[in-house]
PDB file of N, CA and C in Angstrom:
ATOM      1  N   UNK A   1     -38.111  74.491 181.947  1.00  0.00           N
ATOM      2  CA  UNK A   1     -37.941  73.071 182.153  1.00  0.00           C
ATOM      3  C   UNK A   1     -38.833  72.280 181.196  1.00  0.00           C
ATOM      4  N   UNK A   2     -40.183  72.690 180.689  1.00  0.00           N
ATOM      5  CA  UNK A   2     -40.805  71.849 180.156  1.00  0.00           C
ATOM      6  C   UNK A   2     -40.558  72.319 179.089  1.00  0.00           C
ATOM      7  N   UNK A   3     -39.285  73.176 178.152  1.00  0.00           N
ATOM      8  CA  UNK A   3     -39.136  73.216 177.053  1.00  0.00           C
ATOM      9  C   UNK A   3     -37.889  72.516 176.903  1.00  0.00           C
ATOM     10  N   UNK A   4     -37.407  71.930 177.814  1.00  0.00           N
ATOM     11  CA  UNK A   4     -36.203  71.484 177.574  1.00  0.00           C
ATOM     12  C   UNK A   4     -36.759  69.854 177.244  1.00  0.00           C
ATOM     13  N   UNK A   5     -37.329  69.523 178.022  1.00  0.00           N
ATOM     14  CA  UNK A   5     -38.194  67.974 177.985  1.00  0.00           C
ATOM     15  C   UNK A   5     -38.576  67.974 176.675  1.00  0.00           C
ATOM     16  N   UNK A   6     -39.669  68.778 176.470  1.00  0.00           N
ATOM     17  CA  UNK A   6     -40.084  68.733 174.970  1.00  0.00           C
ATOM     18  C   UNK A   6     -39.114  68.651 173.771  1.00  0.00           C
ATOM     19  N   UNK A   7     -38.020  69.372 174.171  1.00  0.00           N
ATOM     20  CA  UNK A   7     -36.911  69.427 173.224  1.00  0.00           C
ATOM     21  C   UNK A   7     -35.700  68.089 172.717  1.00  0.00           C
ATOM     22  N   UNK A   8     -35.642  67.704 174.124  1.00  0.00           N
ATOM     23  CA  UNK A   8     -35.293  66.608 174.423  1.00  0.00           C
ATOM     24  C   UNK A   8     -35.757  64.958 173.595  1.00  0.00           C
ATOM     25  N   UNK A   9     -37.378  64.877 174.051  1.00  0.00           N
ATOM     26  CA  UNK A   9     -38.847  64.326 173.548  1.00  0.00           C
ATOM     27  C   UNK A   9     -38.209  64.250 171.886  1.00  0.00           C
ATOM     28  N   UNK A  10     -38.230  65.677 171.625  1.00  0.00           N
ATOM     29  CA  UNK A  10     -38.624  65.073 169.795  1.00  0.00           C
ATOM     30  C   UNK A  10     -36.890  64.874 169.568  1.00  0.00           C
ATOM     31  N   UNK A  11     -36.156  65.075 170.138  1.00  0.00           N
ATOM     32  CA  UNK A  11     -34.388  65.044 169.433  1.00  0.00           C
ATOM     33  C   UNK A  11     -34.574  63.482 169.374  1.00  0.00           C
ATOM     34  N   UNK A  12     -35.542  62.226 170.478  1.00  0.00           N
ATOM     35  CA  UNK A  12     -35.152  61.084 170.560  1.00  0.00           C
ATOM     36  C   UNK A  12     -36.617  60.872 169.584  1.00  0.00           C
ATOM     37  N   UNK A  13     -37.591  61.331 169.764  1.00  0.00           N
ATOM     38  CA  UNK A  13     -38.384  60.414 168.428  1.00  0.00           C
ATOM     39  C   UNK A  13     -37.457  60.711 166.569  1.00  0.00           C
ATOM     40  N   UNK A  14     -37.055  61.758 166.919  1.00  0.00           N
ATOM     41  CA  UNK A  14     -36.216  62.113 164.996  1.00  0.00           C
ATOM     42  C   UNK A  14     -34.771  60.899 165.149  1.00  0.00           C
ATOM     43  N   UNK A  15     -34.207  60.614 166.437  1.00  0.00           N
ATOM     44  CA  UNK A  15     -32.969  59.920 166.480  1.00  0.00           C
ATOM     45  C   UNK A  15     -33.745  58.780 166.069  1.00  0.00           C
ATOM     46  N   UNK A  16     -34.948  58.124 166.383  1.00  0.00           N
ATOM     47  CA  UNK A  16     -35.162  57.049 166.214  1.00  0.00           C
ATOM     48  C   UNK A  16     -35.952  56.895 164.927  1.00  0.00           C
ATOM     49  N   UNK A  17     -36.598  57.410 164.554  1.00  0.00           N
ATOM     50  CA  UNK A  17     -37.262  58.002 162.773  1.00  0.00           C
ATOM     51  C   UNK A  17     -36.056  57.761 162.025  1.00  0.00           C
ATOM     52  N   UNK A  18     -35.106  57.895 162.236  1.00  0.00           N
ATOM     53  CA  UNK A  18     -33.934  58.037 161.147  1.00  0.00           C
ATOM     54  C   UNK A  18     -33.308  57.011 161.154  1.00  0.00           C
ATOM     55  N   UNK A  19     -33.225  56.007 162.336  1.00  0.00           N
ATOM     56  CA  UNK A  19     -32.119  54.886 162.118  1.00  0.00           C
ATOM     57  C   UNK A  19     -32.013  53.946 161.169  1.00  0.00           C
ATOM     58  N   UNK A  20     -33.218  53.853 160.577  1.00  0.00           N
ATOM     59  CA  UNK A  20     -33.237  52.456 159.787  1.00  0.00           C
ATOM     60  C   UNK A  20     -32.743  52.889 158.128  1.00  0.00           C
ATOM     61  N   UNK A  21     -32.865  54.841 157.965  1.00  0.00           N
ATOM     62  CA  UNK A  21     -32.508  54.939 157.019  1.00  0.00           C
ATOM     63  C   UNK A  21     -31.051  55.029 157.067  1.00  0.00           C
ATOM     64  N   UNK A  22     -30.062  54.915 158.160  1.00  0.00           N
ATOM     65  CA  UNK A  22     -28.972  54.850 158.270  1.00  0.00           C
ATOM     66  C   UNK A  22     -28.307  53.815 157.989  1.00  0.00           C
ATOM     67  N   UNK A  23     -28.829  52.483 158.566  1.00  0.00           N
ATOM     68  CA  UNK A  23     -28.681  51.080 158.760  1.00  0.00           C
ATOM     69  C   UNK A  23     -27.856  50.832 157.663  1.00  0.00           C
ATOM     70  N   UNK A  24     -28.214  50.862 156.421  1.00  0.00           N
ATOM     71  CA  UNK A  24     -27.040  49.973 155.199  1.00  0.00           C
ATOM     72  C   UNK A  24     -25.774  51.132 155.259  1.00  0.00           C
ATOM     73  N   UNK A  25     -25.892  52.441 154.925  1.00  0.00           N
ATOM     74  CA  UNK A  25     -24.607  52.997 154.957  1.00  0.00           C
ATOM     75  C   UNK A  25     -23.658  53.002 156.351  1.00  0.00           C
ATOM     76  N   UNK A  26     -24.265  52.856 157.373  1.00  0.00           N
ATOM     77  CA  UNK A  26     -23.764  52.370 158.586  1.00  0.00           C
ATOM     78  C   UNK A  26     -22.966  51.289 158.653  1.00  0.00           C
ATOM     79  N   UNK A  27     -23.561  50.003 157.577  1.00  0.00           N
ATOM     80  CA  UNK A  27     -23.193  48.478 158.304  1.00  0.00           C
ATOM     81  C   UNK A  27     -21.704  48.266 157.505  1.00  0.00           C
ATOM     82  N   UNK A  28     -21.605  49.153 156.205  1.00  0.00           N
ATOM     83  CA  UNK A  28     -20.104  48.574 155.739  1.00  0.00           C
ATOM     84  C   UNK A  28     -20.179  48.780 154.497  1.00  0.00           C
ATOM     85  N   UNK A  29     -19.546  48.809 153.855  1.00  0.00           N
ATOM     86  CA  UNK A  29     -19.276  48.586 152.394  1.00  0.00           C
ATOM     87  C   UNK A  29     -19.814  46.890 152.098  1.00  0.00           C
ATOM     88  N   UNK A  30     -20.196  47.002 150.429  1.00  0.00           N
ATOM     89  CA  UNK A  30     -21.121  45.570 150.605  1.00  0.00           C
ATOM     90  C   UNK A  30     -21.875  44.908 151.380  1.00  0.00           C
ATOM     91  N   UNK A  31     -22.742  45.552 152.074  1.00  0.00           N
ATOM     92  CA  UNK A  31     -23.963  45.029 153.264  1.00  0.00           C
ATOM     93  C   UNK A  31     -24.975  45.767 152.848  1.00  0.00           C
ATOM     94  N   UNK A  32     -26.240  45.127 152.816  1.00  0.00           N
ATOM     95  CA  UNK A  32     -27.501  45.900 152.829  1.00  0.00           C
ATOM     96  C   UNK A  32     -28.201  44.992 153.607  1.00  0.00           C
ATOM     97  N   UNK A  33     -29.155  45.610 154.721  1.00  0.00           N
ATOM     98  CA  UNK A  33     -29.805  45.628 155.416  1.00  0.00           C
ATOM     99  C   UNK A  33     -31.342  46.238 155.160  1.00  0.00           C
ATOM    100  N   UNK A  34     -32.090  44.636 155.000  1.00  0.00           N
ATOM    101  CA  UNK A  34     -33.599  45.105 154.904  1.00  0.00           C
ATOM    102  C   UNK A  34     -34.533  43.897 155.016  1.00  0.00           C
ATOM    103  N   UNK A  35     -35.815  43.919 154.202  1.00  0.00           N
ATOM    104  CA  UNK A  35     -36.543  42.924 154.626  1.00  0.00           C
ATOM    105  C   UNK A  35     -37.273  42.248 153.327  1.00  0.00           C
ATOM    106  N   UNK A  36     -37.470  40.503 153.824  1.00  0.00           N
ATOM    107  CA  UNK A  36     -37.101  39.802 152.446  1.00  0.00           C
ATOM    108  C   UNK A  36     -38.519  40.094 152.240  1.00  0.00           C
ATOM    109  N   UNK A  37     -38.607  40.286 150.871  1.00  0.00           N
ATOM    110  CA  UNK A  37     -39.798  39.887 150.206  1.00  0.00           C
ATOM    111  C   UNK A  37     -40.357  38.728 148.745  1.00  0.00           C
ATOM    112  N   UNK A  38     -39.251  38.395 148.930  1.00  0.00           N
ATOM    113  CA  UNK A  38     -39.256  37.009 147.494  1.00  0.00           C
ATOM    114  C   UNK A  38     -38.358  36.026 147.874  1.00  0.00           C
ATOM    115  N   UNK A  39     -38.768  34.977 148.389  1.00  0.00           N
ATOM    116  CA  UNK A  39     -37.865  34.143 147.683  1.00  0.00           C
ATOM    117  C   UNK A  39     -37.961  33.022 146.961  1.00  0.00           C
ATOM    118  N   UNK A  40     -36.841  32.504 146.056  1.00  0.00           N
ATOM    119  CA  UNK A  40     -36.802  31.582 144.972  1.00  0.00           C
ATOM    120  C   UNK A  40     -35.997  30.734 144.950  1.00  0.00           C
ATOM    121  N   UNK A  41     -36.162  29.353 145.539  1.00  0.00           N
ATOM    122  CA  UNK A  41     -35.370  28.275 145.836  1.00  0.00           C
ATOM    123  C   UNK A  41     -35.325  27.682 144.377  1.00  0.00           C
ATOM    124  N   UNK A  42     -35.826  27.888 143.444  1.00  0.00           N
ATOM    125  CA  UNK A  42     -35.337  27.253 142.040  1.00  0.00           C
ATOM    126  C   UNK A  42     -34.177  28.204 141.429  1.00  0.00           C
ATOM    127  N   UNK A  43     -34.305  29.131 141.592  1.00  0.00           N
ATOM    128  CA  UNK A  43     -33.272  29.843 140.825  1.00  0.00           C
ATOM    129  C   UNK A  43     -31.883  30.588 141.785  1.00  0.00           C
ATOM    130  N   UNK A  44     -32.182  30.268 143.554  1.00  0.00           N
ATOM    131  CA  UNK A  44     -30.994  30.657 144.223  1.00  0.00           C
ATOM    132  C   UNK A  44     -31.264  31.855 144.202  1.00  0.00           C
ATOM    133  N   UNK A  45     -32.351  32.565 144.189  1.00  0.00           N
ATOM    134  CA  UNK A  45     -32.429  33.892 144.953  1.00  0.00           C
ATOM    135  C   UNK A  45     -33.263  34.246 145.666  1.00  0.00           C
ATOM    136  N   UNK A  46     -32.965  35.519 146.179  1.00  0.00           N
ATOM    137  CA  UNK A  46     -34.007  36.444 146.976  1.00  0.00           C
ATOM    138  C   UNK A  46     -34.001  38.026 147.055  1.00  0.00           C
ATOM    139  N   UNK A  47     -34.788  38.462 147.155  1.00  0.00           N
ATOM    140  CA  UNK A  47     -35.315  39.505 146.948  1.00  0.00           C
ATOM    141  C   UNK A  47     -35.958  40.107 148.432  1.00  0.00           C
ATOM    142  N   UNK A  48     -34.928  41.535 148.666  1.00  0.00           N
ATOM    143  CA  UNK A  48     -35.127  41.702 149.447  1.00  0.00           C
ATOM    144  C   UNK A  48     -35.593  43.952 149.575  1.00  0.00           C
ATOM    145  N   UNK A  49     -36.331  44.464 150.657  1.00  0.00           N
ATOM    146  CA  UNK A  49     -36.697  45.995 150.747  1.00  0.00           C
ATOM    147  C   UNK A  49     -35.292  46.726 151.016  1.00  0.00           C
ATOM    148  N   UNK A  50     -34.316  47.190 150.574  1.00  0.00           N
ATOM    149  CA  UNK A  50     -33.418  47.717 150.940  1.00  0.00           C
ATOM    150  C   UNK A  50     -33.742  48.808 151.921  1.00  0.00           C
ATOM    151  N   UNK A  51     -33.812  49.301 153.370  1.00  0.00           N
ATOM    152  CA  UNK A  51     -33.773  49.458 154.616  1.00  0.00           C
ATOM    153  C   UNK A  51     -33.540  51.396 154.218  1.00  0.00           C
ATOM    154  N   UNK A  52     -32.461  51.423 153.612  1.00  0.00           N
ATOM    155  CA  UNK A  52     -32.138  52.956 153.610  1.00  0.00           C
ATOM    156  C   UNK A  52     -32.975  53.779 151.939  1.00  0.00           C
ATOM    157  N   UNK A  53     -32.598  52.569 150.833  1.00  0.00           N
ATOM    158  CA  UNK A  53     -33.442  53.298 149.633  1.00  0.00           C
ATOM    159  C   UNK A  53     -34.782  53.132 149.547  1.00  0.00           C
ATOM    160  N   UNK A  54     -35.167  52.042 150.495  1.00  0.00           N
ATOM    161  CA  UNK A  54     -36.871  51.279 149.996  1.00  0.00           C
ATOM    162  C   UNK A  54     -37.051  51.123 148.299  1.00  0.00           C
ATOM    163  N   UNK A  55     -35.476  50.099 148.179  1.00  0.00           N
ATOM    164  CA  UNK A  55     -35.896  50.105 146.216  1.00  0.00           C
ATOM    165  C   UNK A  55     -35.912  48.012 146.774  1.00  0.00           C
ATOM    166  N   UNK A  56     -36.338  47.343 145.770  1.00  0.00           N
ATOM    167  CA  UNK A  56     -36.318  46.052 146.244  1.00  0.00           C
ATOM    168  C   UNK A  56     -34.595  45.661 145.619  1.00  0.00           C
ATOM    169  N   UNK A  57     -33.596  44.979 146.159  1.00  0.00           N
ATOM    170  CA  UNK A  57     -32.431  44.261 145.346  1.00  0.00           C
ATOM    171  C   UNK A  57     -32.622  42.720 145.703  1.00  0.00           C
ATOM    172  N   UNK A  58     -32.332  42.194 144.441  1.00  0.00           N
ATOM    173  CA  UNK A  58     -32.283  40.828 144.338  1.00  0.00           C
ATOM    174  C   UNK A  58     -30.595  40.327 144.125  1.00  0.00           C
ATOM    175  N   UNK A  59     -30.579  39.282 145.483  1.00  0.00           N
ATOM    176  CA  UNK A  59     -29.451  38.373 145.497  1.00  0.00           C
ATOM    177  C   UNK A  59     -29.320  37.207 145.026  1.00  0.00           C
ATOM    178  N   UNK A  60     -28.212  36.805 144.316  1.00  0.00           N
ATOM    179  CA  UNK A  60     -28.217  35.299 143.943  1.00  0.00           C
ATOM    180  C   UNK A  60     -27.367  34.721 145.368  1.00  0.00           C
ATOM    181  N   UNK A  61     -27.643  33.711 145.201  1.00  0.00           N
ATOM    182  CA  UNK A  61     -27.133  33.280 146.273  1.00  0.00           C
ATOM    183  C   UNK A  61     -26.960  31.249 146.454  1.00  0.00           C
ATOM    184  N   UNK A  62     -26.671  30.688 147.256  1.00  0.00           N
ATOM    185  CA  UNK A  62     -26.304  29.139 147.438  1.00  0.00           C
ATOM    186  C   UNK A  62     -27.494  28.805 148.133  1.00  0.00           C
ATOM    187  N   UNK A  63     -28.055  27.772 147.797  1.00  0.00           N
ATOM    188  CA  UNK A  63     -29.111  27.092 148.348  1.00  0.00           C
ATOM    189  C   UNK A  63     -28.771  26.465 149.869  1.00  0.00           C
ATOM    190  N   UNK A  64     -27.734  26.501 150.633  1.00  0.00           N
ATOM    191  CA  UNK A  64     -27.315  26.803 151.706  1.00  0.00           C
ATOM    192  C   UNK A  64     -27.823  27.672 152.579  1.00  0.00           C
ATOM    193  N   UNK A  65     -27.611  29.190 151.761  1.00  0.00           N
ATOM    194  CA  UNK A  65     -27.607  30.145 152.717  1.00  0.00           C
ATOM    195  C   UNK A  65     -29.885  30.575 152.486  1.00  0.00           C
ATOM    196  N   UNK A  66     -29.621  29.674 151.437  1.00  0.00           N
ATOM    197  CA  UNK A  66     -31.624  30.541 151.355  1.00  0.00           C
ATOM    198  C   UNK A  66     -31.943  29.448 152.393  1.00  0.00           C
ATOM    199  N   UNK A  67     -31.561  28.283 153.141  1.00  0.00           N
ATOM    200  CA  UNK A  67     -32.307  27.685 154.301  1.00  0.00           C
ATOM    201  C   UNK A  67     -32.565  28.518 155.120  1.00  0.00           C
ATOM    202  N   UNK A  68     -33.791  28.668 155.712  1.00  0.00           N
ATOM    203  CA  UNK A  68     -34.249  29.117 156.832  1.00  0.00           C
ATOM    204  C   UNK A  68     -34.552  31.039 156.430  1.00  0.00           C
ATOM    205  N   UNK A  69     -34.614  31.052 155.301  1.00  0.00           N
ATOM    206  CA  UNK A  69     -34.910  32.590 154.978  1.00  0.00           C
ATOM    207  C   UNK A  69     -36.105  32.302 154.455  1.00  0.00           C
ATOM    208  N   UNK A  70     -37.613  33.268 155.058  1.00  0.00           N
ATOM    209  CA  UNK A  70     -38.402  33.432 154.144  1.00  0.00           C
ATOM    210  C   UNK A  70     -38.969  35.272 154.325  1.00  0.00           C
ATOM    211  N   UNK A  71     -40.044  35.525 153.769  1.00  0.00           N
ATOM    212  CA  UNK A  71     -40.392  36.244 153.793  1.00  0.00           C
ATOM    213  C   UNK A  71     -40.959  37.357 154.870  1.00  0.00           C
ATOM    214  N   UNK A  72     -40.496  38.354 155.193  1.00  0.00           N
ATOM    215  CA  UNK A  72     -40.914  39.168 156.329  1.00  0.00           C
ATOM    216  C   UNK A  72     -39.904  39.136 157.620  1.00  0.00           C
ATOM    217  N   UNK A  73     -38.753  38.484 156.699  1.00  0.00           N
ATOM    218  CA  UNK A  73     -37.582  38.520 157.987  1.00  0.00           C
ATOM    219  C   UNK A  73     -36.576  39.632 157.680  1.00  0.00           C
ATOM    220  N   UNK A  74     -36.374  40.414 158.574  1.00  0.00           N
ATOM    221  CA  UNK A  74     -35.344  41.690 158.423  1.00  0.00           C
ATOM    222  C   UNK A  74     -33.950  40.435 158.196  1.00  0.00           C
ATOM    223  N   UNK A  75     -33.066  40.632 157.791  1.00  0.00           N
ATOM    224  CA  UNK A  75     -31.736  40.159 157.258  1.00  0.00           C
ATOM    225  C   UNK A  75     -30.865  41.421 156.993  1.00  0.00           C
ATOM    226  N   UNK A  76     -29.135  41.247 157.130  1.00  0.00           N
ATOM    227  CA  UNK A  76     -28.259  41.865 157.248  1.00  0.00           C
ATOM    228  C   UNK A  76     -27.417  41.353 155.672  1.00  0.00           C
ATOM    229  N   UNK A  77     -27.377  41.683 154.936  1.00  0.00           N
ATOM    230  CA  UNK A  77     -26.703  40.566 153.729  1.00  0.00           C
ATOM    231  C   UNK A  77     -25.294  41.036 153.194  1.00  0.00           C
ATOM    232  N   UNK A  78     -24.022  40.579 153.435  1.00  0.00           N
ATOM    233  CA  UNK A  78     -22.843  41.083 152.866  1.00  0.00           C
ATOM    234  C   UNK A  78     -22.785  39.894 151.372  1.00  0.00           C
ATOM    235  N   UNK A  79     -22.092  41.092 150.541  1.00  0.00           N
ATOM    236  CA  UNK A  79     -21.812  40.456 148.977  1.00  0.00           C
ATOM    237  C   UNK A  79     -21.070  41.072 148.486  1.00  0.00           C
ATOM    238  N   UNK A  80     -20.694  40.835 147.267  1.00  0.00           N
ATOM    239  CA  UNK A  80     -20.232  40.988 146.209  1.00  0.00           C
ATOM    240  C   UNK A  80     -20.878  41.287 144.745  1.00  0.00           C
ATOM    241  N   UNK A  81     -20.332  42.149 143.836  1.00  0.00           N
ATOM    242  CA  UNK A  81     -21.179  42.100 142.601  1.00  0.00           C
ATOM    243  C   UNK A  81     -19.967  41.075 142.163  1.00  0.00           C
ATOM    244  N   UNK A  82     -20.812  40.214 141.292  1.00  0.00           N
ATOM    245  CA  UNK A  82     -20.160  39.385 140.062  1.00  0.00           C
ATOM    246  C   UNK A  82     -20.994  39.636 138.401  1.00  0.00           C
ATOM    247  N   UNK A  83     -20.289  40.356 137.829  1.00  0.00           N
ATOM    248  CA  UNK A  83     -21.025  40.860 136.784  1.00  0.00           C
ATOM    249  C   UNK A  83     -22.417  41.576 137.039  1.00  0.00           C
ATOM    250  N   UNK A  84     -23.222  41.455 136.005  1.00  0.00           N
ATOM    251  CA  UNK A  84     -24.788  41.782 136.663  1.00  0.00           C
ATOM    252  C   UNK A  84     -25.347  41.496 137.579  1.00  0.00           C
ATOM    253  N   UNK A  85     -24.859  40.310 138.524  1.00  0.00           N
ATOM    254  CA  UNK A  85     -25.187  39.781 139.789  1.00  0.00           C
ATOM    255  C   UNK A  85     -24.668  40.417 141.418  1.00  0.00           C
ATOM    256  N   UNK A  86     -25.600  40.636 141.598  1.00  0.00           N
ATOM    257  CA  UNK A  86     -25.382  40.825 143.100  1.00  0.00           C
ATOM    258  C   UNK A  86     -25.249  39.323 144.300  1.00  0.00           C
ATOM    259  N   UNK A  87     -24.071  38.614 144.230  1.00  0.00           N
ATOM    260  CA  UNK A  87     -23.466  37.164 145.166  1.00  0.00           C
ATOM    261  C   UNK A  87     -23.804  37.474 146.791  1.00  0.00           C
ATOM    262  N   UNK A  88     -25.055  37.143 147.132  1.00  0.00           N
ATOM    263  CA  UNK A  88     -24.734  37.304 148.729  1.00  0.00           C
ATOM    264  C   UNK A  88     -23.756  36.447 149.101  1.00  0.00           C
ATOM    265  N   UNK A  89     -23.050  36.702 149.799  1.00  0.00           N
ATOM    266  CA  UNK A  89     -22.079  35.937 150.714  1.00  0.00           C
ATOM    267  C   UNK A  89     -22.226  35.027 151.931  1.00  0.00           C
ATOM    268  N   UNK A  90     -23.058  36.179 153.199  1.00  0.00           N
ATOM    269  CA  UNK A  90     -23.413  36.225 153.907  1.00  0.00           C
ATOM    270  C   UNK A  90     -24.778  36.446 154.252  1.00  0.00           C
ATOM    271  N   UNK A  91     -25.613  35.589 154.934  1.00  0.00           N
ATOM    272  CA  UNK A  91     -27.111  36.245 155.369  1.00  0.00           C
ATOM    273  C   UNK A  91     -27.447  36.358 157.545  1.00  0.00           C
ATOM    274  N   UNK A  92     -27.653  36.901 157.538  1.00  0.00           N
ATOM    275  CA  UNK A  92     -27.637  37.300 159.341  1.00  0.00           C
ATOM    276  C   UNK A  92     -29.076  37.359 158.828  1.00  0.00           C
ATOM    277  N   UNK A  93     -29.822  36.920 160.203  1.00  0.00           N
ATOM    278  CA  UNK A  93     -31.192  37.258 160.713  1.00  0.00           C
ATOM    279  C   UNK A  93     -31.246  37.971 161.728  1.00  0.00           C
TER     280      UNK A  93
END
């Protein structure tokens, strides 16, 4: 019995260790999911920790959608590439 608990124990700390590297290939095609670390209301972007690679990607984006985004907020972001640009579309908090 107390090897089954134990067994049990670590299957849910590794289920939960792993989710966040799941999170962007999980959420969809064109979504990345992570946490902002730049942003730039002169030039319409932001810069954010991508959740599953931990590489930073920078979005251009509408001075619309950068209201109310700053730094240290997890965000959900669907886009588009347009040429060298990565177009967020969408920003979720």
């Amino acid at each position: 019995m107390k090897k089954l608990i134990t067994a049990t124990a670590l299957s849910l700390i590794v289920a939960f260790a792993a989710s966040p590297a799941w999170s962007c290939s999980m959420a969809g095609s064109n979504t990345h999911i992570g946490v902002v670390t730049d942003v730039n209301a002169s030039a319409n972007t932001f810069t954010m920790i991508d959740a599953e690679t931990q590489h930073p990607i920078t979005f251009v984006t509408t001075p619309d959608l950068l209201k109310g985004i700053s730094k240290n907020q997890q965000v959900t972001v669907t886009f588009q590439k347009t040429g060298k640009n990565l177009t967020a579309k969408t920003i979720q908090l």
